[in-house]
Protein backbone atom coordinates (compact mmCIF):
# COMPACT_ATOMS: atom_id res chain seq x y z
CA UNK A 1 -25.31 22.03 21.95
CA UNK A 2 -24.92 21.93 18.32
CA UNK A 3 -21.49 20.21 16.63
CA UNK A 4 -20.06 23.85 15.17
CA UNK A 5 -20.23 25.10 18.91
CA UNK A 6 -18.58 21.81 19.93
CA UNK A 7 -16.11 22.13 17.25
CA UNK A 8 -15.22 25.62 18.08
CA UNK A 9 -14.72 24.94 21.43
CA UNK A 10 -12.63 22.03 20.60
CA UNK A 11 -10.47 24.72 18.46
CA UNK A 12 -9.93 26.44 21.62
CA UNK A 13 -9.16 23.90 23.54
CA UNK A 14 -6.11 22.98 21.14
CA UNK A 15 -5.16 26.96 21.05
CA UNK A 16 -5.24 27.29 24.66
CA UNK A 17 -3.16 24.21 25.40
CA UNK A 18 -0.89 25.56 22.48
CA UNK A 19 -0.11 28.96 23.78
CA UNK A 20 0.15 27.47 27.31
CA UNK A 21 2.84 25.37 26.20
CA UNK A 22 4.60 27.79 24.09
CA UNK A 23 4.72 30.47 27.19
CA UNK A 24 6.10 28.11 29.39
CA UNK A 25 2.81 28.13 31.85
CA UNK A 26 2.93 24.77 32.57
CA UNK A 27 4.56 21.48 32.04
CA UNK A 28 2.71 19.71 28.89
CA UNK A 29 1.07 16.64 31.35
CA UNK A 30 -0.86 19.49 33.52
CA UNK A 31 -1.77 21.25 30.07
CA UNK A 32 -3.07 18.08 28.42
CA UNK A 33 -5.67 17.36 31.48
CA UNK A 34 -6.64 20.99 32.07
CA UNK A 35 -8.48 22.17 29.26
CA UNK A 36 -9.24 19.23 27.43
CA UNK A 37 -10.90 19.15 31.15
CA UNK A 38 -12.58 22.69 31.45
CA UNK A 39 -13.94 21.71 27.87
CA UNK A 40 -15.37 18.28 29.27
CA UNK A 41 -17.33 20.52 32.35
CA UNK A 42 -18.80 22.85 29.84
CA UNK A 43 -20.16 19.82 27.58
CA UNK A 44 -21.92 18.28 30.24
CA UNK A 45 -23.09 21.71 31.79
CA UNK A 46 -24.42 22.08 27.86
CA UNK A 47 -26.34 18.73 27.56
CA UNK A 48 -23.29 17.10 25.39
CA UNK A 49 -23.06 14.25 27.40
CA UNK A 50 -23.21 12.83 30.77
CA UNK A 51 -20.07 12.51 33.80
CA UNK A 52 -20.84 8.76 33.69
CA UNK A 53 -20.17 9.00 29.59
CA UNK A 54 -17.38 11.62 30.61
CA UNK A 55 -15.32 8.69 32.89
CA UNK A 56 -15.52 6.22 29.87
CA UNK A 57 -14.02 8.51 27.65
CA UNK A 58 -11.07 9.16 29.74
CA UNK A 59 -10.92 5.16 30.21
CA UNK A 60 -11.15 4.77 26.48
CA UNK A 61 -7.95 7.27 26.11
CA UNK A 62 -6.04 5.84 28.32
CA UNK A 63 -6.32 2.42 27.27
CA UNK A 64 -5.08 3.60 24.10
CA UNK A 65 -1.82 5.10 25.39
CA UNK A 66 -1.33 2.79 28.42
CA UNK A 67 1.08 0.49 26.22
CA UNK A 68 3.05 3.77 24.90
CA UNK A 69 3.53 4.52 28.59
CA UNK A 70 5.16 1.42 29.35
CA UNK A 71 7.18 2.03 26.50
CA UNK A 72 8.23 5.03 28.06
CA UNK A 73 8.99 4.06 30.85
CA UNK A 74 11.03 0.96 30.02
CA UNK A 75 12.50 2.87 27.02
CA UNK A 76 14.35 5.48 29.25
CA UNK A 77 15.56 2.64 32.14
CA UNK A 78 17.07 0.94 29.11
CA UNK A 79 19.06 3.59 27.75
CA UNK A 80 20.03 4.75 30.90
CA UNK A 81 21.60 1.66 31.55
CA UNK A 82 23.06 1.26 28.47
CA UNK A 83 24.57 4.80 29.34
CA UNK A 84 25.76 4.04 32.75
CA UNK A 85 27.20 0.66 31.29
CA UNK A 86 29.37 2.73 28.94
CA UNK A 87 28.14 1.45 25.90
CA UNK A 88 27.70 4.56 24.05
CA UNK A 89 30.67 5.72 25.00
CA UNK A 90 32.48 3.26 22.61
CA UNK A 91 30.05 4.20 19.97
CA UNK A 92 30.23 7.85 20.21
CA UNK A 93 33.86 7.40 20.40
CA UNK A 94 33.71 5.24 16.93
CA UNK A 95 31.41 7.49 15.44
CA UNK A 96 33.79 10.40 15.89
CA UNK A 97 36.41 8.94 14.74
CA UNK A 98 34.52 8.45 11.60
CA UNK A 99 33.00 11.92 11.46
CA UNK A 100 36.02 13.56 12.88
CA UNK A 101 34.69 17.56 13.47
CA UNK A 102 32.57 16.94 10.80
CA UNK A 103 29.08 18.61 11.85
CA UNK A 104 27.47 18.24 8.02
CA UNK A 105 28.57 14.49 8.36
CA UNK A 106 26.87 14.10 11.73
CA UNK A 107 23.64 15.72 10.48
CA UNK A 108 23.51 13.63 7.64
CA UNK A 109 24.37 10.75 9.31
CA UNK A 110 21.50 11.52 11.31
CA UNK A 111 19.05 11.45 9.02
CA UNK A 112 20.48 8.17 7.41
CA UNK A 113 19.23 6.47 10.68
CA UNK A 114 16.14 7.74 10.67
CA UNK A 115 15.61 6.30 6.81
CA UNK A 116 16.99 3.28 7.47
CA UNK A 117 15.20 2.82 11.23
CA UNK A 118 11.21 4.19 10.25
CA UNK A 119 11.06 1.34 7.34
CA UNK A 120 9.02 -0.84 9.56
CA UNK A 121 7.09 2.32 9.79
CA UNK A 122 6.90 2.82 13.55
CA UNK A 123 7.30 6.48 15.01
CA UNK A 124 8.29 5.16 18.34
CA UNK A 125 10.65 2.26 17.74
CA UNK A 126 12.37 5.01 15.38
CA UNK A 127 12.82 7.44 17.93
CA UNK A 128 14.44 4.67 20.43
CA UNK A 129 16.94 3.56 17.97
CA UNK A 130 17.96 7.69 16.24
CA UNK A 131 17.72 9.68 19.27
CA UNK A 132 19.89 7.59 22.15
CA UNK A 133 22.75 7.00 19.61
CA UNK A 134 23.01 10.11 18.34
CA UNK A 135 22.07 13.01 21.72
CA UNK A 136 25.12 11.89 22.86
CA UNK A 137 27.27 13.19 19.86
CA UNK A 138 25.17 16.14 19.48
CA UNK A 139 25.99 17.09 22.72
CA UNK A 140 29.77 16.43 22.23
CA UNK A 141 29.95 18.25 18.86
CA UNK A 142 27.43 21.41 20.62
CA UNK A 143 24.95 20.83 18.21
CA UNK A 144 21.41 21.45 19.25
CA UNK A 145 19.08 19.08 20.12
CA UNK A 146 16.00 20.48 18.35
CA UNK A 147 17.95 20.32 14.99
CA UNK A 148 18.32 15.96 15.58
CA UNK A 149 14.83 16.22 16.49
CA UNK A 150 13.96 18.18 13.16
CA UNK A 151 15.80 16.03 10.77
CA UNK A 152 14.55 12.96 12.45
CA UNK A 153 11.11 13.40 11.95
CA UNK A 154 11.18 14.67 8.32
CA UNK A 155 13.32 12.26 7.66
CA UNK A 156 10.44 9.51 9.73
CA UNK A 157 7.77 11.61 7.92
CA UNK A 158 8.75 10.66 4.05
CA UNK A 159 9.43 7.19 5.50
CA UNK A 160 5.74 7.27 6.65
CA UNK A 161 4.47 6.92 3.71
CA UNK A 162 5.40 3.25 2.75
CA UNK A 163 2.62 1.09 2.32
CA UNK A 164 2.13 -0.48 5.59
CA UNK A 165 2.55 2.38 7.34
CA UNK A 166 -0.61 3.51 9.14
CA UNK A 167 -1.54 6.60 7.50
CA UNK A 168 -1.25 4.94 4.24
CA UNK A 169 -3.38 1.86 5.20
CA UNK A 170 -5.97 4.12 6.79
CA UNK A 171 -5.86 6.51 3.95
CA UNK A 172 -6.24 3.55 1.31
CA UNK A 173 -9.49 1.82 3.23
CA UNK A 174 -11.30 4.90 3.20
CA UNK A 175 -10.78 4.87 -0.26
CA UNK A 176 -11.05 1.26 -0.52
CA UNK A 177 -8.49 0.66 -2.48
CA UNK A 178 -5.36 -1.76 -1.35
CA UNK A 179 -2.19 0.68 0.53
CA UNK A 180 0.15 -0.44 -2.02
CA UNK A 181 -1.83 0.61 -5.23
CA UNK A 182 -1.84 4.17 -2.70
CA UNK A 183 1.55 3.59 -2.10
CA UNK A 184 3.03 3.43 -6.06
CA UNK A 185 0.52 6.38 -6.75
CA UNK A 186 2.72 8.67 -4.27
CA UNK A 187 5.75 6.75 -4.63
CA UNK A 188 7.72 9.47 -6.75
CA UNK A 189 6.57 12.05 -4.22
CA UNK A 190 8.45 9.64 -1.38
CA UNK A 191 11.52 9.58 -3.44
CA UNK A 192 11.44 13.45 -3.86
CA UNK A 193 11.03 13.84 0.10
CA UNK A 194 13.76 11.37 0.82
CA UNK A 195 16.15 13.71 -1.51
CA UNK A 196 14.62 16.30 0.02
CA UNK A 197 15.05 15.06 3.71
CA UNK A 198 18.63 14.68 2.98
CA UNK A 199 19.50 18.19 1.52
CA UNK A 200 17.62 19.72 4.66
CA UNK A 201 20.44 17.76 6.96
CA UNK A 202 22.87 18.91 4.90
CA UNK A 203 21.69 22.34 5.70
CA UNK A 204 21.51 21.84 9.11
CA UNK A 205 24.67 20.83 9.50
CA UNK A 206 25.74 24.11 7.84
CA UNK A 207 23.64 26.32 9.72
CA UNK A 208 25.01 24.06 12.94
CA UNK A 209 28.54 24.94 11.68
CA UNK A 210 27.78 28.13 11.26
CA UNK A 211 26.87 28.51 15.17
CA UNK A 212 29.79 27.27 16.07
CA UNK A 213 29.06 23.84 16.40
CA UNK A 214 32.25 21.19 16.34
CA UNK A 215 34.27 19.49 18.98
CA UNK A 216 36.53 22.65 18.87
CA UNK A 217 33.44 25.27 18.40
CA UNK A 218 32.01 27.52 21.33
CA UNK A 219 28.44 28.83 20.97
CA UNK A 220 26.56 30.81 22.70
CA UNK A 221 26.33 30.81 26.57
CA UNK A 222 23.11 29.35 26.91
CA UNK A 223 24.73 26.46 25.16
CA UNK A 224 27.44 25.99 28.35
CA UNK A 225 24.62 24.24 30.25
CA UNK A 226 24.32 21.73 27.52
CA UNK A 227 28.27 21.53 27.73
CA UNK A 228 28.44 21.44 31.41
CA UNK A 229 25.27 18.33 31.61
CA UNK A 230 27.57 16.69 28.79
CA UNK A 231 30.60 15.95 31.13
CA UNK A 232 28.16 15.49 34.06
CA UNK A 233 26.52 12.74 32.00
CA UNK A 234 30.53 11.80 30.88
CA UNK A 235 31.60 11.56 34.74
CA UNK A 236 28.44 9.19 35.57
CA UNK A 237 29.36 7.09 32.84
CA UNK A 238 32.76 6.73 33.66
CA UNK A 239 32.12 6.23 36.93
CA UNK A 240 34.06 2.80 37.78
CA UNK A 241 31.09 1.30 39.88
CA UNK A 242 28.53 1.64 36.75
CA UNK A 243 30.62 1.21 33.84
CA UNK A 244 31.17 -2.36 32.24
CA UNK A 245 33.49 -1.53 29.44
CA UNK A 246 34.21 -5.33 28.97
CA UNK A 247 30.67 -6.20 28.17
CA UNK A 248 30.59 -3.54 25.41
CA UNK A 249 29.92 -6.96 23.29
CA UNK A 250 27.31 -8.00 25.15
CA UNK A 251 25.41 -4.82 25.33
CA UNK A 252 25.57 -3.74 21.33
CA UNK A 253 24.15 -7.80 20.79
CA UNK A 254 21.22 -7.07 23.32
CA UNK A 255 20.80 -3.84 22.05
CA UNK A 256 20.30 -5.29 18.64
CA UNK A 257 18.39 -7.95 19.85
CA UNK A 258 15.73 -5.21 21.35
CA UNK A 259 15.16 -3.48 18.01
CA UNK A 260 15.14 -6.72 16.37
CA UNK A 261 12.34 -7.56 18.28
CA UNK A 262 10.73 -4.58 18.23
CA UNK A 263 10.70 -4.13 14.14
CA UNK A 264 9.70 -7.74 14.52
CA UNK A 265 6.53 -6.83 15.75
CA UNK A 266 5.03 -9.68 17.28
CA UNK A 267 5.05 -8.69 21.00
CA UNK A 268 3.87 -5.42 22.17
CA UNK A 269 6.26 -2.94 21.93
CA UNK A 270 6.81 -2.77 25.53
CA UNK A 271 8.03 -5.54 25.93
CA UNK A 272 11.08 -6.35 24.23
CA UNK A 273 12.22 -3.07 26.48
CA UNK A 274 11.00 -4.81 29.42
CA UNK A 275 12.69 -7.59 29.09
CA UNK A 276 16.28 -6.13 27.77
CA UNK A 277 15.95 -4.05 31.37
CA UNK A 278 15.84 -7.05 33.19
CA UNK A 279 18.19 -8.81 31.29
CA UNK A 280 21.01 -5.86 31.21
CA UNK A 281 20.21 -5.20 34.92
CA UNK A 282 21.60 -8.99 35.75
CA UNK A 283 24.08 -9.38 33.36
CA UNK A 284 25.71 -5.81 34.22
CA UNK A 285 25.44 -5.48 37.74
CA UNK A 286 24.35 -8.67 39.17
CA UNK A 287 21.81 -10.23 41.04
CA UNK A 288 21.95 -7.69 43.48
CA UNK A 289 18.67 -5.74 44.78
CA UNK A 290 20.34 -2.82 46.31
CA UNK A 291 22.29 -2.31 42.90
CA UNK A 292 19.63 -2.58 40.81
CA UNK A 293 17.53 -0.18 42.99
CA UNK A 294 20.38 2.44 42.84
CA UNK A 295 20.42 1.84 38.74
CA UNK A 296 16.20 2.15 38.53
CA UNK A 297 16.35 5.18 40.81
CA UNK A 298 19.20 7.30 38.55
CA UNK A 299 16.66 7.08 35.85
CA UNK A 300 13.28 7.61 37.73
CA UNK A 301 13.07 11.43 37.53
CA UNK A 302 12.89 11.39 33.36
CA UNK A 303 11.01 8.15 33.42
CA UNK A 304 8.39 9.75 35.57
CA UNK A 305 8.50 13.35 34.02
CA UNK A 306 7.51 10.92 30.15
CA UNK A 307 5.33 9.05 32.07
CA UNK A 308 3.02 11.84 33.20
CA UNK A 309 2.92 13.74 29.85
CA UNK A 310 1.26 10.34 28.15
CA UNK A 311 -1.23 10.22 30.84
CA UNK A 312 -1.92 13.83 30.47
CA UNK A 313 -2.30 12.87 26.72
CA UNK A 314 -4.63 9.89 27.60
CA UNK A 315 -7.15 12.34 28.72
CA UNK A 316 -6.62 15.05 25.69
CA UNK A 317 -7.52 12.02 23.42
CA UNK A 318 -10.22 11.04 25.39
CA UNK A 319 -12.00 14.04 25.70
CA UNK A 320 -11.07 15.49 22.12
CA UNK A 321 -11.06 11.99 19.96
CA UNK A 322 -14.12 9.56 21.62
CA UNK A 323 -17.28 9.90 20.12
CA UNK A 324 -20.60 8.13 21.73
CA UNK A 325 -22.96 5.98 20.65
CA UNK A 326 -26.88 6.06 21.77
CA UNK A 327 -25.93 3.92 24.79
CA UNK A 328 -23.37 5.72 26.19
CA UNK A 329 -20.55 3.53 24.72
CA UNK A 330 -17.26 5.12 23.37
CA UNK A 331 -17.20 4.49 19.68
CA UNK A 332 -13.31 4.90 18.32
CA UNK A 333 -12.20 7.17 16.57
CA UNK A 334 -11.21 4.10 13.93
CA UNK A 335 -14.85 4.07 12.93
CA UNK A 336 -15.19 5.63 9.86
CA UNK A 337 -19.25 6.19 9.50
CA UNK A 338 -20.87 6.82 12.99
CA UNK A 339 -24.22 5.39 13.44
CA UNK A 340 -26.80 8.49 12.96
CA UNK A 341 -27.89 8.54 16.58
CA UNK A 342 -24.55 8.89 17.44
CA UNK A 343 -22.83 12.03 19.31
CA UNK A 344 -19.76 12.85 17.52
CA UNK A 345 -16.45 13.96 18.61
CA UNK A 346 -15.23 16.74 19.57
CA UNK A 347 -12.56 16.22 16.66
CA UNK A 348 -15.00 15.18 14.25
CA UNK A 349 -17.12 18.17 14.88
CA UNK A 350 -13.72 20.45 14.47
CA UNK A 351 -13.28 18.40 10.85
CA UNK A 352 -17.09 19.14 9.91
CA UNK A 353 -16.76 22.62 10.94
CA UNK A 354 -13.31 23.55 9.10
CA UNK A 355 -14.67 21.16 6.12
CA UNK A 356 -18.34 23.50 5.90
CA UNK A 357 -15.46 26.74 5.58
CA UNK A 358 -13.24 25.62 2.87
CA UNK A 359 -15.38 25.01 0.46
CA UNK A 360 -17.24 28.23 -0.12
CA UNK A 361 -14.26 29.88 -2.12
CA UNK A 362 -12.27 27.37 -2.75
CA UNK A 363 -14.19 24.42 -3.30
CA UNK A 364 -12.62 23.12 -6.90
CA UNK A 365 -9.26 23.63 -5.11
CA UNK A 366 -9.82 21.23 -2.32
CA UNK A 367 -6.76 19.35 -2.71
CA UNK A 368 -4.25 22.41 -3.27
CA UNK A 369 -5.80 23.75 0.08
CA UNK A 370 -6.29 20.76 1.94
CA UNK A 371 -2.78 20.41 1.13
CA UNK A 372 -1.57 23.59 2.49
CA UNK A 373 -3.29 23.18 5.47
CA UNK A 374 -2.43 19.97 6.79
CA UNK A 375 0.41 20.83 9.07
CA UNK A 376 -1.57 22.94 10.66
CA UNK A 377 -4.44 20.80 10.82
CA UNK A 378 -1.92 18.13 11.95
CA UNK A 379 -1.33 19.71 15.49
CA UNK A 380 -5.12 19.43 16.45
CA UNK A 381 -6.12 15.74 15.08
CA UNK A 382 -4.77 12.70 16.03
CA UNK A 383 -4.16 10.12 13.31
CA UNK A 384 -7.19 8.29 13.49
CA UNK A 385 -9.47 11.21 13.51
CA UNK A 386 -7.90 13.25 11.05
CA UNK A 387 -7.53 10.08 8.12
CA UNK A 388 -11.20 8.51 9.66
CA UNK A 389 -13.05 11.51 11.10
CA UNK A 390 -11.76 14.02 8.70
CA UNK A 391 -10.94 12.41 4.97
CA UNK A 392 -14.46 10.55 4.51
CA UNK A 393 -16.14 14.61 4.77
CA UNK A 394 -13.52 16.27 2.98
CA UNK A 395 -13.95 13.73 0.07
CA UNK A 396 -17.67 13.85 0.17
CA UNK A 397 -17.30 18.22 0.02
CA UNK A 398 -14.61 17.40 -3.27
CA UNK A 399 -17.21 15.19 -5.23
CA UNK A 400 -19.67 18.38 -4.80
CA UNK A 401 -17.42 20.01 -6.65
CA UNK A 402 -16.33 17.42 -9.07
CA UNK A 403 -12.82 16.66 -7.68
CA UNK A 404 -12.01 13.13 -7.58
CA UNK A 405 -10.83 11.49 -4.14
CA UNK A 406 -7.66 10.33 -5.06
CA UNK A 407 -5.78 13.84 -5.19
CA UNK A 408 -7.50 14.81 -1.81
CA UNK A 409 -6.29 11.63 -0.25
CA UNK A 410 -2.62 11.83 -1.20
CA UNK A 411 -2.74 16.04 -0.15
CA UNK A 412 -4.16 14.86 2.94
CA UNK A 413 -1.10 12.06 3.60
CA UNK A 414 1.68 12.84 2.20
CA UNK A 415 1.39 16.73 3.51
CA UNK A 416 0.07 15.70 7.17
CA UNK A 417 2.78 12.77 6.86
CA UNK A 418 5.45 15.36 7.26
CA UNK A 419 3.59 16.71 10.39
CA UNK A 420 3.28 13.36 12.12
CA UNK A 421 5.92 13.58 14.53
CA UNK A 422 5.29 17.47 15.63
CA UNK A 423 1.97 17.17 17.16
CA UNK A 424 1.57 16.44 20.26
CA UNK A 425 -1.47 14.28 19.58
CA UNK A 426 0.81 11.36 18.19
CA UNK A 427 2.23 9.38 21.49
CA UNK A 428 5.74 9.17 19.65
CA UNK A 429 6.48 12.58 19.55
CA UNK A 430 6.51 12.52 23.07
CA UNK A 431 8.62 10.01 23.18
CA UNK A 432 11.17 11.81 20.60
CA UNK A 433 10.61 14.88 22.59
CA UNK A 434 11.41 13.03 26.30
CA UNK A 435 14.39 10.75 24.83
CA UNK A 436 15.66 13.73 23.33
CA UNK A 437 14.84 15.66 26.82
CA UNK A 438 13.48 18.56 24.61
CA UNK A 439 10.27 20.47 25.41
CA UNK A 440 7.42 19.70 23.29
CA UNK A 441 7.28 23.73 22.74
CA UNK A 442 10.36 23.58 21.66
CA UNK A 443 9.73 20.51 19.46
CA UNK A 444 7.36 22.63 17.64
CA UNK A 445 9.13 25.94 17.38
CA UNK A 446 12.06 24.88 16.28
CA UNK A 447 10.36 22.45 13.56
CA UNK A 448 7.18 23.85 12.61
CA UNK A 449 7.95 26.10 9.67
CA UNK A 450 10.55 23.61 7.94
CA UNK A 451 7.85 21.14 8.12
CA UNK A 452 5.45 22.90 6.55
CA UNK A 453 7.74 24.16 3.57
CA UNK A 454 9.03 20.80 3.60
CA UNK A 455 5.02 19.71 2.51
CA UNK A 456 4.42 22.30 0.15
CA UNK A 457 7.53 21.81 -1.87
CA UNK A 458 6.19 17.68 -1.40
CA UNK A 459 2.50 19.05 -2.71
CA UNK A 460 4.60 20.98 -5.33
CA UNK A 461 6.20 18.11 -6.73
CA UNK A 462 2.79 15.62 -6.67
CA UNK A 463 1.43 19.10 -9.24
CA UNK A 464 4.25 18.58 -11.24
CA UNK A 465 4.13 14.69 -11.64
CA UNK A 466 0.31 15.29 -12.11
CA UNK A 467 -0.70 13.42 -9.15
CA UNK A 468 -2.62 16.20 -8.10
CA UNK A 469 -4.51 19.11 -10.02
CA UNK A 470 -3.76 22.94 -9.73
């Protein structure tokens, strides 16, 4: 089976998956291990690869998004305590005071904390600090979740770029260069996007307003169900066996403590969740099993629900992302030149074949389109495959043409950048998606358009600082 029929299978693998999610067929997790699946049965039937070569490439992806599960899973028992504790409570009640009925303020507020929290450059402890201190207010003030997703990750996606972020680093070692020459190359287009991530709150927050949205506003009645979970989630809170108003204190400092660890980096990021569960479950309610069963059990259903989708996504990237070596072995997706006997990904055939198509008008343009079509691109590569798997031949296609690798480098991360956190190939955007208790579908709708306007206008402004050629 030759690698354009791979890759064009692989395309309609992602476009099946992608209109099954966006008609509501399924719940993401059952999506994720169903085609990717149905395209596994027909490589093998074809001579791709064997089952026993199959079962280590499901392996491989889930050892790559076992730790994000734990994350997960910890993640949401946290903040649910935290919740049931009270502790946001006092901060949403703070926060209003500050922001009054101020929708504009909230949105920009928002993306404030997502500058501020993605400049240790990680998607998922980003999400865990934005998302559970702000869906509460959202809720309150009848603002839509999807628009605190949106901001969020534009806001997370100019942030992205810093130089030890990853798309940066793996952008500047295939071009062997160090990430912070890379890094002061695209640095004016950064401070553009961060301007430009803060005008798009702003708006938000109008077009918010505009609905209605404000502690006073009524929108429209499928927004009462949002309304009506809000004082469900109120009453729990409030509810004198769970809530520990007087260690408010204690809770922000542990809270803090978390993060702190977290943006520390030195433990995996599970962990500092891990132990802040066991350390709030003792502290808050005792060293009582039965208590601490009743707390773990409130939050089991979400925890669960996030749990499944990641090991859904273990086998999409194992299927769509592993390429093999001449023994069998799983080579990652990391690995930047495969070994000629090698059987390459499904990904890496889908880069080779829309690589062999751009190039036969447009060739001398590489970077403009590249550019262009990076968000789209964005939704059917992971990270690895698309700055590994997909930069090196896109580069090596631009020097047949005389363009120089730089410009296709920064089209390929500052435009995908803005993309990170919608695809559903990234393991954070799950997590946004399942903190935020948001469909992935909805994710996407909601966000896809602005983020791609949002990385032309970027694109735009690298043409006009001559970082990249018309």
């Amino acid at each position: 089976m030759s690698s354009t029929v791979v890759g064009i299978l692989g395309l309609l693998t992602i476009v099946a998956i992608v209109v099954t999610l966006f008609k509501s067929k399924t719940q993401p997790a059952i999506a994720f291990i169903v085609w990717p699946t149905i395209l596994a049965l027909i490589l093998v039937i074809g001579g791709r690869f064997s089952f026993d070569s199959l079962a280590a490439m499901i392996k491989a992806g889930f050892n790559s998004t076992g730790p994000t599960a734990a994350l997960f899973v910890f993640s949401v028992l946290y903040f649910g305590i935290m919740t049931d504790a009270g502790m946001f409570d006092v901060i949403i009640g703070k926060l209003m005071t500050f922001v009054g009925d101020n929708v504009i303020g909230v949105a920009m507020v928002t993306c404030i904390i997502a500058l501020v929290g993605h400049l240790d450059g990680g998607g998922a402890s980003t999400f865990c600090i934005v998302v559970p201190a702000m869906l509460p207010v959202y809720k309150r003030m009848h603002m839509r979740t999807t628009s605190l997703l949106r901001i969020a990750v534009l806001a997370m996606g100019v942030l992205n770029l810093m130089p030890w972020a990853g798309p940066t680093m793996r952008a500047a070692s295939v071009l062997g260069m160090e990430a912070g020459s890379l890094w002061q190359t695209i640095l004016p287009i950064q401070i553009a996007g961060i301007l430009l991530a803060l005008v798009h709150a702003y708006f938000t927050g109008v077009q918010e307003k505009a609905r209605g949205a404000g502690l006073h506003g009524k929108l429209a009645a499928e927004e009462g169900e949002v309304e009506e979970e809000e004082q469900t989630v109120q009453a729990s809170a409030s509810d004198s066996e769970l809530a520990r108003p007087k260690l408010f204190l204690f809770n922000i400092l542990l809270t803090v403590g978390v993060i702190a660890m977290l943006i520390w980096d030195v433990f995996p990021s599970y962990y500092p969740f891990m132990i802040g569960v066991a350390i709030a479950l003792f502290v808050n309610y005792g060293f009582t099993a039965k208590m601490h069963k009743k707390i773990i059990n409130l939050h089991a259903g979400p925890a669960l629900m996030m749990c499944s989708t990641l090991m859904g996504a273990a086998v999409l990237m194992g299927i769509l992302t592993s390429s093999l070596g001449a023994d069998g072995a799983v080579i990652s997706a990391k690995t930047m030149e495969l070994p000629a006997d090698a059987i390459p990904s499904v990904v890496r055939c889908l880069a080779g074949l829309v690589s062999s198509i751009l190039p036969a008008a447009l060739g001398k343009h590489l970077p403009l389109v590249i550019g262009i079509l990076s968000v789209p691109l964005a939704l059917a590569f992971d990270t690895d495959s698309y700055f590994y798997g997909m930069l090196p031949v896109v580069i090596g296609i631009g020097q047949a043409f005389g363009v120089e690798a730089l410009p296709i480098a920064v089209a390929m991360v500052v435009c995908r950048n803005c993309a990170t956190f919608i695809s559903p190939m990234v393991p954070a955007t799950l997590l946004g998606t399942g903190l935020a208790d948001v469909d992935i579908k909805d994710h996407i709708k909601a966000s896809f358009m602005y983020v791609w306007g949002f990385s032309i206008i970027c694109m735009i402004v690298a043409v006009i600082f001559g970082i990249m050629p018309l």
